[in-house]
PDB file of N, CA and C in Angstrom:
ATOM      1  N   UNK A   1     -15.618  13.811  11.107  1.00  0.00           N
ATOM      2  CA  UNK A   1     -15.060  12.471  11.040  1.00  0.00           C
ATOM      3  C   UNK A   1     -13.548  12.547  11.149  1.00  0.00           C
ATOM      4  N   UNK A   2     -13.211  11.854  11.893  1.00  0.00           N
ATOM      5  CA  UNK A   2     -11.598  11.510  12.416  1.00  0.00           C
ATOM      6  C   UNK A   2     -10.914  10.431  10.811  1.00  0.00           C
ATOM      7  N   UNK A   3     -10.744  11.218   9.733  1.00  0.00           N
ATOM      8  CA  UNK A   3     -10.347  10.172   9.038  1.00  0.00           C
ATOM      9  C   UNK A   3      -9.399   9.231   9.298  1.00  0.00           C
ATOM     10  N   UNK A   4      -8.449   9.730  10.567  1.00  0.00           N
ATOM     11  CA  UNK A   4      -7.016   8.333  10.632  1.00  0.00           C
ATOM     12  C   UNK A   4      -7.738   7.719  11.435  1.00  0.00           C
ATOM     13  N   UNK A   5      -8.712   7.843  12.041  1.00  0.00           N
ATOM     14  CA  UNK A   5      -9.766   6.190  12.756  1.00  0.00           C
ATOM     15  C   UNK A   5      -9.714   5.066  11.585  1.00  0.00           C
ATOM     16  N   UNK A   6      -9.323   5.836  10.562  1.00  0.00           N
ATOM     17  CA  UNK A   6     -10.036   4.741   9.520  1.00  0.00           C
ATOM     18  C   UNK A   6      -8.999   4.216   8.546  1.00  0.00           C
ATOM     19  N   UNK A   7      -8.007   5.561   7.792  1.00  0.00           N
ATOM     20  CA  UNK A   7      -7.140   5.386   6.717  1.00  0.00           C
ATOM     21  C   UNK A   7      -5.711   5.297   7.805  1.00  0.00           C
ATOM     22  N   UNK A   8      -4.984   4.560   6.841  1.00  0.00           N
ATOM     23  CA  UNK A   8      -3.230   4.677   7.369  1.00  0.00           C
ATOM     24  C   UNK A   8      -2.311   4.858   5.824  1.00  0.00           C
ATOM     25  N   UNK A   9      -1.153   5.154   5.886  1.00  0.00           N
ATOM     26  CA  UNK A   9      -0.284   5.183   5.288  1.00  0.00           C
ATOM     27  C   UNK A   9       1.036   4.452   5.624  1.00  0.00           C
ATOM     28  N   UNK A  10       1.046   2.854   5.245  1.00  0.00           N
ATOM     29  CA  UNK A  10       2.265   2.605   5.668  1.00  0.00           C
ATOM     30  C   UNK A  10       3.464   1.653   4.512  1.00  0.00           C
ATOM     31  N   UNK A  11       4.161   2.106   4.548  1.00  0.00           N
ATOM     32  CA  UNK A  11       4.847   1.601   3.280  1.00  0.00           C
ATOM     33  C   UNK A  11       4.898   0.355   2.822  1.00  0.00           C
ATOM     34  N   UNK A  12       4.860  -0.369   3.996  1.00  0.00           N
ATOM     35  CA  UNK A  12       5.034  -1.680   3.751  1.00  0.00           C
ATOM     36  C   UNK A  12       3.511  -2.280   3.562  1.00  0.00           C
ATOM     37  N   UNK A  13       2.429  -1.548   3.382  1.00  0.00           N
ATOM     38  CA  UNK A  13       0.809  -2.236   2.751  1.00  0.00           C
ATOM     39  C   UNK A  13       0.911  -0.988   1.815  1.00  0.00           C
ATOM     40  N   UNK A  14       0.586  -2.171   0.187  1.00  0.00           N
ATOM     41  CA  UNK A  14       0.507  -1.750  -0.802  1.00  0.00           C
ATOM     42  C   UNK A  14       1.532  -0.209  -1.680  1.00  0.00           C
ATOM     43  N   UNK A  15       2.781  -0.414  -1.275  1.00  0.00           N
ATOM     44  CA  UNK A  15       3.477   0.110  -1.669  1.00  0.00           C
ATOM     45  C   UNK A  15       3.740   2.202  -0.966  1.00  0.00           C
ATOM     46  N   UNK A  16       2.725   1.473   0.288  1.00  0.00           N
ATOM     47  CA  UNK A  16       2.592   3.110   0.906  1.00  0.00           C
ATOM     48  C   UNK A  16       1.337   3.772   0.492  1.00  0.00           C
ATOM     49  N   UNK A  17       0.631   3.327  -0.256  1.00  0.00           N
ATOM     50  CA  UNK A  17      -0.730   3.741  -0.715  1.00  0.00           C
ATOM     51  C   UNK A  17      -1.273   3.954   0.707  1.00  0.00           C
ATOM     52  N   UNK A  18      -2.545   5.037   0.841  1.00  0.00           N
ATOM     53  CA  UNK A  18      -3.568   5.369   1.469  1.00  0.00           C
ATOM     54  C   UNK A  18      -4.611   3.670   1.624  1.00  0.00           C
ATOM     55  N   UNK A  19      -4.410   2.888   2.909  1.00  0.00           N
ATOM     56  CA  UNK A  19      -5.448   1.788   2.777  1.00  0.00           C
ATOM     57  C   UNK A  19      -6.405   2.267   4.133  1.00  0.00           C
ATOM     58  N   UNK A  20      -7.805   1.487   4.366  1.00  0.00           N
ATOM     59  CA  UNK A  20      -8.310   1.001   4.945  1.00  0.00           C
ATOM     60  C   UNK A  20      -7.499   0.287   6.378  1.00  0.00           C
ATOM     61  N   UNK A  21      -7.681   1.117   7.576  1.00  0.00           N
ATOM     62  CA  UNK A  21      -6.891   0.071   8.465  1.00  0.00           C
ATOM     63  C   UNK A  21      -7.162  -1.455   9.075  1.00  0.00           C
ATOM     64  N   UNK A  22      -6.562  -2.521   8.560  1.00  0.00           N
ATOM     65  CA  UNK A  22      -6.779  -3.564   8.896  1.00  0.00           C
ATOM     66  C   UNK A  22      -7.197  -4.024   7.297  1.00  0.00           C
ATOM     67  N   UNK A  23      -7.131  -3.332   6.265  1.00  0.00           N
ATOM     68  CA  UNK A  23      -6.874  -4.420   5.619  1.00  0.00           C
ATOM     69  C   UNK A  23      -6.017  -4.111   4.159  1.00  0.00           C
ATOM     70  N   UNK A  24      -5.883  -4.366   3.135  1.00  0.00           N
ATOM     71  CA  UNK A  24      -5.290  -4.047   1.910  1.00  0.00           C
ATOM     72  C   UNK A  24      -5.780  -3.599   0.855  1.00  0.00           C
ATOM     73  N   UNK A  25      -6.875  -2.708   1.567  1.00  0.00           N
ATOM     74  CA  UNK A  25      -7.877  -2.077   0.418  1.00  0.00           C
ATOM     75  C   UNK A  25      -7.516  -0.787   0.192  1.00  0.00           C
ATOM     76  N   UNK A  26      -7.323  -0.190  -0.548  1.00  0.00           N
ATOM     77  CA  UNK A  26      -6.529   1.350  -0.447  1.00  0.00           C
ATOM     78  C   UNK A  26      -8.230   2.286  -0.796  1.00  0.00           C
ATOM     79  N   UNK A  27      -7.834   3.575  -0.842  1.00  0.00           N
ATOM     80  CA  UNK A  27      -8.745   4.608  -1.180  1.00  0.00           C
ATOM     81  C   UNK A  27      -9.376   4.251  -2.268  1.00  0.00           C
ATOM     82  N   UNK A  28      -8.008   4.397  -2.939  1.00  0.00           N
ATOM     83  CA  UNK A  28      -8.427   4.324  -4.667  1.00  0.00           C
ATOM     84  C   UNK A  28      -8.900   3.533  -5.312  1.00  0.00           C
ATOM     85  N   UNK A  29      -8.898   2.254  -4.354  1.00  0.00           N
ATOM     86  CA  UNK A  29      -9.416   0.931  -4.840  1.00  0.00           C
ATOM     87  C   UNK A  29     -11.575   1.336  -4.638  1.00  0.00           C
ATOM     88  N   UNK A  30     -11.591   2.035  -3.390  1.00  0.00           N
ATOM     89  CA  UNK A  30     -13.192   2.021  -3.224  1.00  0.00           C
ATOM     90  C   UNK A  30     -13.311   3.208  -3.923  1.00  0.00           C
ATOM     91  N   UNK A  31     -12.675   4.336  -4.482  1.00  0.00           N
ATOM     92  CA  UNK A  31     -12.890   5.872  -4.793  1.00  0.00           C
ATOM     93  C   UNK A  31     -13.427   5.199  -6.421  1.00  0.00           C
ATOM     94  N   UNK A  32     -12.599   3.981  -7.010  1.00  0.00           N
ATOM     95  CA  UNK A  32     -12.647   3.747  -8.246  1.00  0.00           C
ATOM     96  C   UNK A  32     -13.903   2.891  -8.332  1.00  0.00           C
ATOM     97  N   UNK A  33     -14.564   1.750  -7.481  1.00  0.00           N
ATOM     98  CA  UNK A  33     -15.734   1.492  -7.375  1.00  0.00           C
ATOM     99  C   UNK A  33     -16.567   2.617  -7.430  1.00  0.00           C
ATOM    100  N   UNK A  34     -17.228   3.149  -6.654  1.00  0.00           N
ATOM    101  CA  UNK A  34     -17.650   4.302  -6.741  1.00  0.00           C
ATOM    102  C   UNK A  34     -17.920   4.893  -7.687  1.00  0.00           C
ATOM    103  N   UNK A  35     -17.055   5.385  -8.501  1.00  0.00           N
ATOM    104  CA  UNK A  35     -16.641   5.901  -9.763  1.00  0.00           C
ATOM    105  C   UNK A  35     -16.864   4.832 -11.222  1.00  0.00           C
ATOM    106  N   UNK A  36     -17.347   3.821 -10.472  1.00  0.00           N
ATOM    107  CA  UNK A  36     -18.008   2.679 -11.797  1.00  0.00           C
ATOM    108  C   UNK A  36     -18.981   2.444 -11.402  1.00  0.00           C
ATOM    109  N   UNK A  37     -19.721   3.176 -10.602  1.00  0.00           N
ATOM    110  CA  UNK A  37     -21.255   2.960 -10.101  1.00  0.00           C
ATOM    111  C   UNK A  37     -21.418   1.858  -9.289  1.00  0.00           C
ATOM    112  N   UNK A  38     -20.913   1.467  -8.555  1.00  0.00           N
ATOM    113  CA  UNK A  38     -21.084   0.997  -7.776  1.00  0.00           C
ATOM    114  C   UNK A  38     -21.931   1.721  -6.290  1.00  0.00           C
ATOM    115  N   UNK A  39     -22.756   1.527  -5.621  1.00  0.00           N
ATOM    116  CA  UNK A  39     -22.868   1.953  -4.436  1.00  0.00           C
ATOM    117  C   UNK A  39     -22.058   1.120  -3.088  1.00  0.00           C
ATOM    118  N   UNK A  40     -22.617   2.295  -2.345  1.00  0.00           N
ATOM    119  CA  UNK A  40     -22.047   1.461  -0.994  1.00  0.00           C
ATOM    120  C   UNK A  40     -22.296   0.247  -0.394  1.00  0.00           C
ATOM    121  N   UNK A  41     -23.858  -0.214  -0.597  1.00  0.00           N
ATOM    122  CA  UNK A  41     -24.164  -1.515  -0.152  1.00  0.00           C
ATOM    123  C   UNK A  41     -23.702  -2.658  -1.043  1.00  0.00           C
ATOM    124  N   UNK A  42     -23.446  -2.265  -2.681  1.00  0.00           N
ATOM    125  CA  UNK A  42     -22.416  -2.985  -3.383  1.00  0.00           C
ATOM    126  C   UNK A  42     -21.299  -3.360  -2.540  1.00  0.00           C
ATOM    127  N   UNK A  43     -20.608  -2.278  -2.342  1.00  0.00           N
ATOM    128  CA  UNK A  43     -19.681  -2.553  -2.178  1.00  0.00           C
ATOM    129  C   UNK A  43     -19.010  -3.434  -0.626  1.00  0.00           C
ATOM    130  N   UNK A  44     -20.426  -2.737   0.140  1.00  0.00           N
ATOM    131  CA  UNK A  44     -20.228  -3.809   1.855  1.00  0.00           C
ATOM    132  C   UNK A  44     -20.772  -5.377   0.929  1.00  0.00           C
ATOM    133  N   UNK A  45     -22.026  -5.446   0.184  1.00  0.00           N
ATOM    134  CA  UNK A  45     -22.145  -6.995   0.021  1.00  0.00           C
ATOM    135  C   UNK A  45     -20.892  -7.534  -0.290  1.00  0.00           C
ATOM    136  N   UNK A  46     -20.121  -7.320  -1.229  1.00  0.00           N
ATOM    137  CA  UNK A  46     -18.919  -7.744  -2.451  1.00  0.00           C
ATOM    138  C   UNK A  46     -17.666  -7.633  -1.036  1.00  0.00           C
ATOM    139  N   UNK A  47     -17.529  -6.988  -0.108  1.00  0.00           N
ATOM    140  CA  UNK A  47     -16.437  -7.000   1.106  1.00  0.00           C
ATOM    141  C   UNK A  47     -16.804  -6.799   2.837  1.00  0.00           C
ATOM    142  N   UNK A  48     -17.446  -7.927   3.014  1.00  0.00           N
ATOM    143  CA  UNK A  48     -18.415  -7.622   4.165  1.00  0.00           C
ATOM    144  C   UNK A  48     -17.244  -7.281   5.646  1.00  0.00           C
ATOM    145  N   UNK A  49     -16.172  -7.442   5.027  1.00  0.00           N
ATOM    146  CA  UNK A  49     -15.262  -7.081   6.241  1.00  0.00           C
ATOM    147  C   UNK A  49     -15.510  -5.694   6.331  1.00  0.00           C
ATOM    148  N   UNK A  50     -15.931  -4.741   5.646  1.00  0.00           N
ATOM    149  CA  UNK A  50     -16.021  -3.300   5.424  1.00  0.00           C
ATOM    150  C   UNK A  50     -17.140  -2.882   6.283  1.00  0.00           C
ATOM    151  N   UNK A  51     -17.270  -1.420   6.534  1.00  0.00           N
ATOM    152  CA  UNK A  51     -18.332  -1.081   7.104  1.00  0.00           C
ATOM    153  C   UNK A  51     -18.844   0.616   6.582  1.00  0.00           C
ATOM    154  N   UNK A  52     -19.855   1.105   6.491  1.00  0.00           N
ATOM    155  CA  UNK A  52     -20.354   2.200   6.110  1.00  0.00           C
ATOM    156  C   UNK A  52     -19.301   3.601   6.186  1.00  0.00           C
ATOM    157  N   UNK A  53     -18.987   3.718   7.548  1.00  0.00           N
ATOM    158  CA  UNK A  53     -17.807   4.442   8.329  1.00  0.00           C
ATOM    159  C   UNK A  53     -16.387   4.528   7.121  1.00  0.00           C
ATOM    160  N   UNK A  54     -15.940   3.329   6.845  1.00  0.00           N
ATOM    161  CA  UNK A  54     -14.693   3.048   6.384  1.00  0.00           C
ATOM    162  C   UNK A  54     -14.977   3.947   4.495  1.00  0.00           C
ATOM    163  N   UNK A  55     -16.123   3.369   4.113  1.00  0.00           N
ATOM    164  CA  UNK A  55     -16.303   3.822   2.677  1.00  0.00           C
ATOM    165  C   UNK A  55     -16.473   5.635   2.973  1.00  0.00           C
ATOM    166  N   UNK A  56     -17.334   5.967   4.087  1.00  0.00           N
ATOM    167  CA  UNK A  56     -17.066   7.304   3.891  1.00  0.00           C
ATOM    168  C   UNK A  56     -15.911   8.329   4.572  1.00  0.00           C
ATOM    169  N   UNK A  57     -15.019   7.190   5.010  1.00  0.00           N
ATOM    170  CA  UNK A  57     -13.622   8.135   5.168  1.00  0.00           C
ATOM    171  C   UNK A  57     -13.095   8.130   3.828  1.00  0.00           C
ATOM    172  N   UNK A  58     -13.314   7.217   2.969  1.00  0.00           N
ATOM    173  CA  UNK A  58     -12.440   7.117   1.496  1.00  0.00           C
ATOM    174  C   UNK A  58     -12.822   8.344   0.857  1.00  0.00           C
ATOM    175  N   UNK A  59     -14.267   8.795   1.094  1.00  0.00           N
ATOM    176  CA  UNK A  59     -14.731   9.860   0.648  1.00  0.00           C
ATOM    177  C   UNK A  59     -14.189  11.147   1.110  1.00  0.00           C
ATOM    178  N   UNK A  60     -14.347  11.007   2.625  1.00  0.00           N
ATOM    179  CA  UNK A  60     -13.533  12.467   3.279  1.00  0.00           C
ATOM    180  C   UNK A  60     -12.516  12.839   2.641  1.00  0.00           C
ATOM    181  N   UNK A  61     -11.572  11.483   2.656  1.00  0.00           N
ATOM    182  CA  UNK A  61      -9.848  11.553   2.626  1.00  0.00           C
ATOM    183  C   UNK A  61      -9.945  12.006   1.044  1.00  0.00           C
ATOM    184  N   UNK A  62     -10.498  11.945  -0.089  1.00  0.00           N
ATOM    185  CA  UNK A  62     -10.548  12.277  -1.353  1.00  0.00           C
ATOM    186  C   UNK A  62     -11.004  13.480  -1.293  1.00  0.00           C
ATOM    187  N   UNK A  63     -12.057  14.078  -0.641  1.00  0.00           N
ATOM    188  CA  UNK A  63     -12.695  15.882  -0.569  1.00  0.00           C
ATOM    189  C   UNK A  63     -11.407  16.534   0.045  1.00  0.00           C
ATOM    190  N   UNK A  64     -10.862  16.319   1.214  1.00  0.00           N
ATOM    191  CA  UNK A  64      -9.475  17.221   1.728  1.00  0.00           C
ATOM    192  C   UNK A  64      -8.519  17.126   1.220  1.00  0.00           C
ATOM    193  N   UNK A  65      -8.461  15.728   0.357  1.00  0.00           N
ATOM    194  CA  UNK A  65      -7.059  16.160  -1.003  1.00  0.00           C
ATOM    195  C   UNK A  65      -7.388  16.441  -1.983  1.00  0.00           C
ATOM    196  N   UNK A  66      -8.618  16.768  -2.128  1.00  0.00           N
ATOM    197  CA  UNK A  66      -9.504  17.593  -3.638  1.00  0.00           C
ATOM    198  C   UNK A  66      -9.015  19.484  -3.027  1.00  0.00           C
ATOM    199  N   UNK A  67      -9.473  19.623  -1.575  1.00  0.00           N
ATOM    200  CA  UNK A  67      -9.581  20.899  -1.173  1.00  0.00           C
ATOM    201  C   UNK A  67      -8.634  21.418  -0.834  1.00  0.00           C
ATOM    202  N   UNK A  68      -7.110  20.726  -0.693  1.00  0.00           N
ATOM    203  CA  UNK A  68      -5.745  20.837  -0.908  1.00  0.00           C
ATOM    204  C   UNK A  68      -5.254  20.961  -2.234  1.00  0.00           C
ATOM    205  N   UNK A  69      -5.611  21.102  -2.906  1.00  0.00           N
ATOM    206  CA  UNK A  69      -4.897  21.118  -4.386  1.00  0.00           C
ATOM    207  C   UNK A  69      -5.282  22.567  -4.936  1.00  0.00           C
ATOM    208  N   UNK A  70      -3.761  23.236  -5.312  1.00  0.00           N
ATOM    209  CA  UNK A  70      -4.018  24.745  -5.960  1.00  0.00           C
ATOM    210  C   UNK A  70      -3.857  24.385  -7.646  1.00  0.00           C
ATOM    211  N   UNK A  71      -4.888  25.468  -8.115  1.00  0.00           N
ATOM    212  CA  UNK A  71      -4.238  26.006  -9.513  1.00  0.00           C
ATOM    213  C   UNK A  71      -3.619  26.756  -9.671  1.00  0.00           C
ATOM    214  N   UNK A  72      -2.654  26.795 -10.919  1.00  0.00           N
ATOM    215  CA  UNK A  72      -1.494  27.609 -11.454  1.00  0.00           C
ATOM    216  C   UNK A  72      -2.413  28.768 -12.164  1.00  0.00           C
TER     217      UNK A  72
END
């Protein structure tokens, strides 16, 4: 998966946060659904602008900055 098909970084949406392109939903906003049990079809009913694709780049983009991070 091509995650920048999907995520951008631009300063001026949401303070430079990691969003969804095309809209003002950041990572952390669906990483934290997720993380309150939410599923995915939750989360397309509750934002139907969204699509399957988009929730699992939030996922990618969170595993390669999980698999980027060293311990001391």
């Amino acid at each position: 998966m091509n995650i920048q098909e999907y995520i951008q970084i631009n300063q001026e949406v949401r303070f430079g946060k990691p969003t969804l392109i095309g809209t003002r939903i950041s990572v952390s906003d669906v990483l934290n659904w997720l993380a309150s049990g939410q599923s995915f079809e939750e989360i397309l009913s509750d934002f139907p602008e969204l699509n399957i694709d988009q929730l699992r780049a939030c996922c990618a983009y969170a595993a390669n900055k999980e698999e980027n991070v060293r311990v001391a």
